[in-house]
PDB file of N, CA and C in Angstrom:
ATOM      1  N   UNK A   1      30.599 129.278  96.005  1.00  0.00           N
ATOM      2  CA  UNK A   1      30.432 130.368  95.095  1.00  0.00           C
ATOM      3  C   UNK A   1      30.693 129.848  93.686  1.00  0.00           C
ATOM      4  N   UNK A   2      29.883 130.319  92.572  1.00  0.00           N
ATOM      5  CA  UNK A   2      30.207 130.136  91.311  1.00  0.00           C
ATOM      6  C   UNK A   2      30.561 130.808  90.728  1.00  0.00           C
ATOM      7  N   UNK A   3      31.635 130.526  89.315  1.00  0.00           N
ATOM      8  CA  UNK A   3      32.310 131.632  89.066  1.00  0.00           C
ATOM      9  C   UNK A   3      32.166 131.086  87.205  1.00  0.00           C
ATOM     10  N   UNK A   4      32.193 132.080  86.708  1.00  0.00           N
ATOM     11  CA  UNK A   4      32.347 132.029  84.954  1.00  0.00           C
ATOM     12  C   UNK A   4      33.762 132.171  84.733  1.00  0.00           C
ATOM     13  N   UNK A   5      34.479 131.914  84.294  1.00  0.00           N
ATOM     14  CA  UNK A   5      35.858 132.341  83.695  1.00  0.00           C
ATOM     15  C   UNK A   5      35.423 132.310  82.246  1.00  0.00           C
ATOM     16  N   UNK A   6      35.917 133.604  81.713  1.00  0.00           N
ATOM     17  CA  UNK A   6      35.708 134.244  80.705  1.00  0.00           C
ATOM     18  C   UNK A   6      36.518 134.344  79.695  1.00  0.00           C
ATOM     19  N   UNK A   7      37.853 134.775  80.579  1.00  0.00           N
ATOM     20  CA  UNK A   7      39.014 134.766  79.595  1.00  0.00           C
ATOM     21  C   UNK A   7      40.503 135.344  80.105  1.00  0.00           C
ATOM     22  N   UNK A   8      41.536 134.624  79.739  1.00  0.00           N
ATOM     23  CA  UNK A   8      42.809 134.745  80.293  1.00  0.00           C
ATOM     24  C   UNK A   8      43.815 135.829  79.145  1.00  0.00           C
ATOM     25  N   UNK A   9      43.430 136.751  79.971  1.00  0.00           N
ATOM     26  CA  UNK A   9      44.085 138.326  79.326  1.00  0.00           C
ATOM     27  C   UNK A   9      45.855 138.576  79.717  1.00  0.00           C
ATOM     28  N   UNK A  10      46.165 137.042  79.946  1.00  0.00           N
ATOM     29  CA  UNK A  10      47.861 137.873  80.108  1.00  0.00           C
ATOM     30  C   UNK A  10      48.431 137.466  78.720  1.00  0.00           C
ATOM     31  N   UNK A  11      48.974 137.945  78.689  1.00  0.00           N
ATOM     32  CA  UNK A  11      50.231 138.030  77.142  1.00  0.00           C
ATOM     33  C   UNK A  11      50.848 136.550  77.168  1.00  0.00           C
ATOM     34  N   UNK A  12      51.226 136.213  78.521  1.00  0.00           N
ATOM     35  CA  UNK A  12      52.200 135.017  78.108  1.00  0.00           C
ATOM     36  C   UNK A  12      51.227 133.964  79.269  1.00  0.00           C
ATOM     37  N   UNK A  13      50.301 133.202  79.172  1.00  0.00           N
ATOM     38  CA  UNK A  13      49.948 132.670  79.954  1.00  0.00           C
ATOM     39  C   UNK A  13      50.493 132.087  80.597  1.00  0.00           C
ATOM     40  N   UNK A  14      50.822 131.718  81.958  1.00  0.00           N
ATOM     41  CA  UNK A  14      51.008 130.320  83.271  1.00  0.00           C
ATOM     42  C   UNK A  14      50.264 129.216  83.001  1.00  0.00           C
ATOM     43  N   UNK A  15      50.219 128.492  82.524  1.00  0.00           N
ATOM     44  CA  UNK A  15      49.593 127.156  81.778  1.00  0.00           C
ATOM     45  C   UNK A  15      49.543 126.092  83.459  1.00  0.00           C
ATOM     46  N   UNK A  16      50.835 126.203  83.704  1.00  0.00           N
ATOM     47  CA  UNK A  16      50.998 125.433  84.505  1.00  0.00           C
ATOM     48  C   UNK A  16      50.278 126.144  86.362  1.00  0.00           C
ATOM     49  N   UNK A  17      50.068 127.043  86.054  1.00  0.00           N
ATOM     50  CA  UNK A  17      49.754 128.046  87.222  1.00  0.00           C
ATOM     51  C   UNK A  17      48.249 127.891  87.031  1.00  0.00           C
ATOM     52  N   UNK A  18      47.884 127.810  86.389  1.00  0.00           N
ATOM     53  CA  UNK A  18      46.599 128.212  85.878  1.00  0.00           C
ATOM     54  C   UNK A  18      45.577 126.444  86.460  1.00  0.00           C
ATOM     55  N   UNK A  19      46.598 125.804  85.539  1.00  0.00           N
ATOM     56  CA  UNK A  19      45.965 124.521  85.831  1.00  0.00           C
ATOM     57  C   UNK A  19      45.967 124.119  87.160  1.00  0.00           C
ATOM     58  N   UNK A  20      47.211 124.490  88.165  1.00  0.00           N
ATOM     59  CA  UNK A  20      47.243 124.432  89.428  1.00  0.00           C
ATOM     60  C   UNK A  20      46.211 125.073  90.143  1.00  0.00           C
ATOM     61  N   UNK A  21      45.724 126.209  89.858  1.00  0.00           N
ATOM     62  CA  UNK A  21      44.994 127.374  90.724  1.00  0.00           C
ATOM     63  C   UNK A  21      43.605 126.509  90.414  1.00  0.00           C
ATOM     64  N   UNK A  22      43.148 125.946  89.505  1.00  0.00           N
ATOM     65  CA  UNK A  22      41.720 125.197  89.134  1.00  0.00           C
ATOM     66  C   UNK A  22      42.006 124.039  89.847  1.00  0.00           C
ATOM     67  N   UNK A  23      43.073 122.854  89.877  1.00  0.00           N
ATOM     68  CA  UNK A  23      42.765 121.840  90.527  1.00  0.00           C
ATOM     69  C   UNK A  23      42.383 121.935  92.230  1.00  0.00           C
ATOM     70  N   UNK A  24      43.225 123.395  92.653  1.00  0.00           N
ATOM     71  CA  UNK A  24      43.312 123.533  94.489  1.00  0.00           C
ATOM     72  C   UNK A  24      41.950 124.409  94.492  1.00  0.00           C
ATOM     73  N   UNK A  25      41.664 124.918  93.735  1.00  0.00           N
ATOM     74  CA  UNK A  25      40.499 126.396  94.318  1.00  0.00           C
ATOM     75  C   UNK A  25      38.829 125.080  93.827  1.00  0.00           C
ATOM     76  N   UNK A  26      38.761 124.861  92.646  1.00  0.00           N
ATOM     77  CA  UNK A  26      37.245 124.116  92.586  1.00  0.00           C
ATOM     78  C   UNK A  26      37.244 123.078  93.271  1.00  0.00           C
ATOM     79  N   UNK A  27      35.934 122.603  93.459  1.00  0.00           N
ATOM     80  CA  UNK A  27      35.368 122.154  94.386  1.00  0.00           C
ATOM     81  C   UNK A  27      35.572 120.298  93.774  1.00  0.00           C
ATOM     82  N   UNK A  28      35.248 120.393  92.354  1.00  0.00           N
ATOM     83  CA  UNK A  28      35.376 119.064  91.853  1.00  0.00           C
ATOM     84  C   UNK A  28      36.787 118.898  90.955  1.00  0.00           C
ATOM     85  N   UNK A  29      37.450 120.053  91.478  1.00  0.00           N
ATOM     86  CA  UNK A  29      39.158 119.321  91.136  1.00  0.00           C
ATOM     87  C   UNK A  29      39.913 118.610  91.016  1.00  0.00           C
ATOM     88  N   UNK A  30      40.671 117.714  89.987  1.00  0.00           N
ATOM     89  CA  UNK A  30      41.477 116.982  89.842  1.00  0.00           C
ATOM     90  C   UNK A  30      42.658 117.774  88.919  1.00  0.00           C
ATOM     91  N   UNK A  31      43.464 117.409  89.067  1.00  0.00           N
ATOM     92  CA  UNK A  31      44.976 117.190  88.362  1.00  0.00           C
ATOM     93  C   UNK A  31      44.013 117.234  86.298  1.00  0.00           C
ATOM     94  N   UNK A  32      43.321 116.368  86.021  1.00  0.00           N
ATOM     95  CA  UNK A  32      43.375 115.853  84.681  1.00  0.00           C
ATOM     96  C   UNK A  32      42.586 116.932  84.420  1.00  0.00           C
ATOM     97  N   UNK A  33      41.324 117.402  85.000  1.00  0.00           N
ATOM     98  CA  UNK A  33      40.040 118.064  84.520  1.00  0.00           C
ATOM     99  C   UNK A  33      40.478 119.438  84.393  1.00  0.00           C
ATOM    100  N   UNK A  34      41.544 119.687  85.684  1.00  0.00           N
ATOM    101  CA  UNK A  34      42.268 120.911  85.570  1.00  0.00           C
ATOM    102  C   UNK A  34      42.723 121.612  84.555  1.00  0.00           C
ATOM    103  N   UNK A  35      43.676 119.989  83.659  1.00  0.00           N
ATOM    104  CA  UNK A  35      43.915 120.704  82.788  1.00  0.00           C
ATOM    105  C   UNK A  35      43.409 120.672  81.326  1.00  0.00           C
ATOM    106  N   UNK A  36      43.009 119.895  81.310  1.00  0.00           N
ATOM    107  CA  UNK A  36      41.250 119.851  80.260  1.00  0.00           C
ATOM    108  C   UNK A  36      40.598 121.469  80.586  1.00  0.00           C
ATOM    109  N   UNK A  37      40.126 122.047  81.665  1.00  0.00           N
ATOM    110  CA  UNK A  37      39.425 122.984  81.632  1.00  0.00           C
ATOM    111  C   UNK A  37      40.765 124.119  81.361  1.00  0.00           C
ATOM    112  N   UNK A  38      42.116 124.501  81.652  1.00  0.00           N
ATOM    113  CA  UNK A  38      42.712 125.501  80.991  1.00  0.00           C
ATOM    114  C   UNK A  38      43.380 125.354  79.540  1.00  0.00           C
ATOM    115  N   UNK A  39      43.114 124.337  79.242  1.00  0.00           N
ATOM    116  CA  UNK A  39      43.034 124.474  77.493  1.00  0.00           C
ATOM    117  C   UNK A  39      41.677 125.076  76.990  1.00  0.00           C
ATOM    118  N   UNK A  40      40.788 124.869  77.048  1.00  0.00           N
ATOM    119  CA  UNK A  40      39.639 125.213  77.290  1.00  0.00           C
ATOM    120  C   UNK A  40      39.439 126.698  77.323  1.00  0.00           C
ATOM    121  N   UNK A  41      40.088 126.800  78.303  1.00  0.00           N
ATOM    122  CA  UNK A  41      39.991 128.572  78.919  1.00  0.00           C
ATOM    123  C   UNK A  41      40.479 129.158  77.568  1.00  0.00           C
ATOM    124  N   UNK A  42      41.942 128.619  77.491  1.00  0.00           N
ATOM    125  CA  UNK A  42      42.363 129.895  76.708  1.00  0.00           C
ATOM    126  C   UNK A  42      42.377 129.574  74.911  1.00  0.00           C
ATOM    127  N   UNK A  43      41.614 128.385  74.896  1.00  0.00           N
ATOM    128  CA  UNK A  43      40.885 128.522  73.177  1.00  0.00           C
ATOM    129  C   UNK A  43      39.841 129.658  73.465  1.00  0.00           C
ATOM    130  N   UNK A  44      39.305 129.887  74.389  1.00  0.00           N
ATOM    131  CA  UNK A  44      38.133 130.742  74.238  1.00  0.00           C
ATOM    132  C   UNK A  44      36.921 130.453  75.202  1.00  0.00           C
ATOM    133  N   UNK A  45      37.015 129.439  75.513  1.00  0.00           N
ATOM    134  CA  UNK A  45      35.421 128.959  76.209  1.00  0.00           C
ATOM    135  C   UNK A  45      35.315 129.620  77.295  1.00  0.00           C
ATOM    136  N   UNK A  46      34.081 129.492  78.080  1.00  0.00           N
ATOM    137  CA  UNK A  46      33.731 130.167  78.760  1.00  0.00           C
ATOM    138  C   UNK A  46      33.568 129.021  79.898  1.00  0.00           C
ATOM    139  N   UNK A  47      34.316 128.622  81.140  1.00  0.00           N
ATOM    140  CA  UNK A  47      34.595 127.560  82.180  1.00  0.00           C
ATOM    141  C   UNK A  47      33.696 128.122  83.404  1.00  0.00           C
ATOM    142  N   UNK A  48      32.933 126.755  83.738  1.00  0.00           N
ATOM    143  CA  UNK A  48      31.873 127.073  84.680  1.00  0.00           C
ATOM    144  C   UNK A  48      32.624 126.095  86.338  1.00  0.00           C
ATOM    145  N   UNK A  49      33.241 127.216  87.453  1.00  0.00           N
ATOM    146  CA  UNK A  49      33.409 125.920  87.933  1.00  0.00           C
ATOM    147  C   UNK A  49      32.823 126.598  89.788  1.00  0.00           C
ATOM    148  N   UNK A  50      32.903 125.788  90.595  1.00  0.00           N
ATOM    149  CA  UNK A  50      32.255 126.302  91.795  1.00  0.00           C
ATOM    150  C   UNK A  50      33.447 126.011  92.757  1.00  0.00           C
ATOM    151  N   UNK A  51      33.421 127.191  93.740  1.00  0.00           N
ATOM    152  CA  UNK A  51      35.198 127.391  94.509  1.00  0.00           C
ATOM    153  C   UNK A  51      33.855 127.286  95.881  1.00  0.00           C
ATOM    154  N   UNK A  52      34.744 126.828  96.623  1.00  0.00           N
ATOM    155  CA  UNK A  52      34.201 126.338  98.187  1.00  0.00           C
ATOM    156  C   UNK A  52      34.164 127.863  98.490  1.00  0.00           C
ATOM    157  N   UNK A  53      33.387 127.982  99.178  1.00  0.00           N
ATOM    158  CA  UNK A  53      32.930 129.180 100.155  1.00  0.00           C
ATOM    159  C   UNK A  53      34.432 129.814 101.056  1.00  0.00           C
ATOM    160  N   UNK A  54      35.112 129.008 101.713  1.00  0.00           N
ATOM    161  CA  UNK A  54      36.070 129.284 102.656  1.00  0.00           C
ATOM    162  C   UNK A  54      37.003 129.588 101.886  1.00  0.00           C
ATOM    163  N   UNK A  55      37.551 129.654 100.576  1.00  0.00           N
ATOM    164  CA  UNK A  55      38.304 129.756  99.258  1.00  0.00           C
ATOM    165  C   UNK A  55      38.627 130.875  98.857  1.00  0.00           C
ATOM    166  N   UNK A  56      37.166 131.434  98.772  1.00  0.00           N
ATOM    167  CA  UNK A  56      36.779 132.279  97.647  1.00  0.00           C
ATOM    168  C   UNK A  56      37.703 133.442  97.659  1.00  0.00           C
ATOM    169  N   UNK A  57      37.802 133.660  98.814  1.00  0.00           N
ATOM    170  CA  UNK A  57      38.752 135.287  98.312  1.00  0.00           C
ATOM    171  C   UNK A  57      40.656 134.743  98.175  1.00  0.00           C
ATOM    172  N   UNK A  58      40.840 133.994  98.110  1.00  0.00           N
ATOM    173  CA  UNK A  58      41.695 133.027  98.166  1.00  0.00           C
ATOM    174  C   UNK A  58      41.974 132.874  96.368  1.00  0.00           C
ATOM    175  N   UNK A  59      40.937 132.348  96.214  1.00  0.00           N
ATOM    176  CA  UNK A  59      40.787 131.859  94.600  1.00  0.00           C
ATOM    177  C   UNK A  59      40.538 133.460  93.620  1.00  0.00           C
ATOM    178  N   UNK A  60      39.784 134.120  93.915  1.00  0.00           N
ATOM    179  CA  UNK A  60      39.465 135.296  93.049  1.00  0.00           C
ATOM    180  C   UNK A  60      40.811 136.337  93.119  1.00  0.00           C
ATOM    181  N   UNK A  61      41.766 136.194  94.115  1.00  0.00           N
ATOM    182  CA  UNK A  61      42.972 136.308  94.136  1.00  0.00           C
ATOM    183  C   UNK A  61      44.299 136.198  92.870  1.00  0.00           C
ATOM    184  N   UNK A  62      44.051 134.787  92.979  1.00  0.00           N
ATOM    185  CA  UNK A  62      44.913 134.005  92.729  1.00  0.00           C
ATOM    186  C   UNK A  62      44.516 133.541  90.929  1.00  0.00           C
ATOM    187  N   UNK A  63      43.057 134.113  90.687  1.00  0.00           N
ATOM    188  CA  UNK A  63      42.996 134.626  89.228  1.00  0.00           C
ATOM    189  C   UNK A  63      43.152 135.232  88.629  1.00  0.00           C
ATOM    190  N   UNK A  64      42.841 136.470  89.417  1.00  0.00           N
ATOM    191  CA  UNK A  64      43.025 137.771  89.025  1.00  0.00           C
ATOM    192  C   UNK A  64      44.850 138.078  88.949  1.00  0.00           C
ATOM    193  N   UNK A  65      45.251 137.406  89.540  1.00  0.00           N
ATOM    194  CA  UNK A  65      47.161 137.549  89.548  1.00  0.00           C
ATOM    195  C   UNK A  65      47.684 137.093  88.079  1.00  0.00           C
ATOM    196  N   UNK A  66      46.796 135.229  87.906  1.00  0.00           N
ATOM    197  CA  UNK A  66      46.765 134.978  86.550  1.00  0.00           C
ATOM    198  C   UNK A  66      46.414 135.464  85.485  1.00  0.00           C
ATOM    199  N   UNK A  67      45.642 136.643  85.280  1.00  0.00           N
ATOM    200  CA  UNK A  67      45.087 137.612  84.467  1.00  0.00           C
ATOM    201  C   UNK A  67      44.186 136.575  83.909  1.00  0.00           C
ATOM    202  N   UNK A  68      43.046 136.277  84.815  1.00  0.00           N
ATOM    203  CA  UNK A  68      41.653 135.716  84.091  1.00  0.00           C
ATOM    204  C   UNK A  68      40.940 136.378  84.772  1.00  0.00           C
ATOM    205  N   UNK A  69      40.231 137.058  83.689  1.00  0.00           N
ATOM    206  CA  UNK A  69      38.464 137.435  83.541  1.00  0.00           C
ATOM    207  C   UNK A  69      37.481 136.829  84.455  1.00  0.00           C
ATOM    208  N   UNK A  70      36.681 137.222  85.220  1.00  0.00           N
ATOM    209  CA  UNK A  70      35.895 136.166  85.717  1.00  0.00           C
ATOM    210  C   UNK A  70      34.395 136.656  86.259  1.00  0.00           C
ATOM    211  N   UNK A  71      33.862 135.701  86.322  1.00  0.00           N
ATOM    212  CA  UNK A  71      32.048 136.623  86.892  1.00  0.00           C
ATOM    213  C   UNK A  71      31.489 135.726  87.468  1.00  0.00           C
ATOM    214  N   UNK A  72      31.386 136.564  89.097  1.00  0.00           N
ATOM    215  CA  UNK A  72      30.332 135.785  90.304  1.00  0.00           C
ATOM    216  C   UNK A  72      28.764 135.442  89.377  1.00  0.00           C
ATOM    217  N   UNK A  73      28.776 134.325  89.911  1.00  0.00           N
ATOM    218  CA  UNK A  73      27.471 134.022  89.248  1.00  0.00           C
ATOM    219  C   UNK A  73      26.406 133.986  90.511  1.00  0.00           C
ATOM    220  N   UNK A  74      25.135 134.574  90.680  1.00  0.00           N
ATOM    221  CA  UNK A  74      24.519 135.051  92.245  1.00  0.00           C
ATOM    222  C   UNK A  74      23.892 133.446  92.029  1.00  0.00           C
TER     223      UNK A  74
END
C-alpha cells in the first residue's frame, strides 16, 4: 500500500517515534532514511513511502497515534 504523509499535527512531535514507526512500517526502511524522511515530514514536505500489505493496518495505526496526516494512494 502507498501512503502520502502530509503532515505531523501534534504539538510536541515524537521525533524519535516517528523515525522508528518509518524505519519498521516502509518497505525500503533503514535507520538513516528514516530519519532523513522525518525531518522532512515536519519542515513540511509531503513523504511518499510504501508499507507492506501485511502492515498496513499496523502502520496507519501507529501514525495516526503519532498525529500524522496521511493519504492512501489507490
Amino acid at each position: 500500500m502507498e501512503l502520502n504523509l502530509l503532515s505531523c499535527t501534534a504539538q510536541r512531535p515524537d521525533k524519535r517515534g516517528i523515525a522508528n514507526c518509518l524505519a519498521e512500517f516502509a518497505t525500503n526502511g533503514n535507520t538513516s532514511l528514516a530519519n532523513e524522511f522525518m525531518e522532512m515530514l515536519l519542515e513540511g514536505d509531503i513523504i511518499d513511502i510504501v508499507v507492506d500489505d501485511g502492515h498496513s493496518g499496523s502502520a496507519l495505526r501507529a501514525l495516526r497515534k503519532l498525529g500524522i496526516d496521511y493519504k492512501i494512494v489507490e
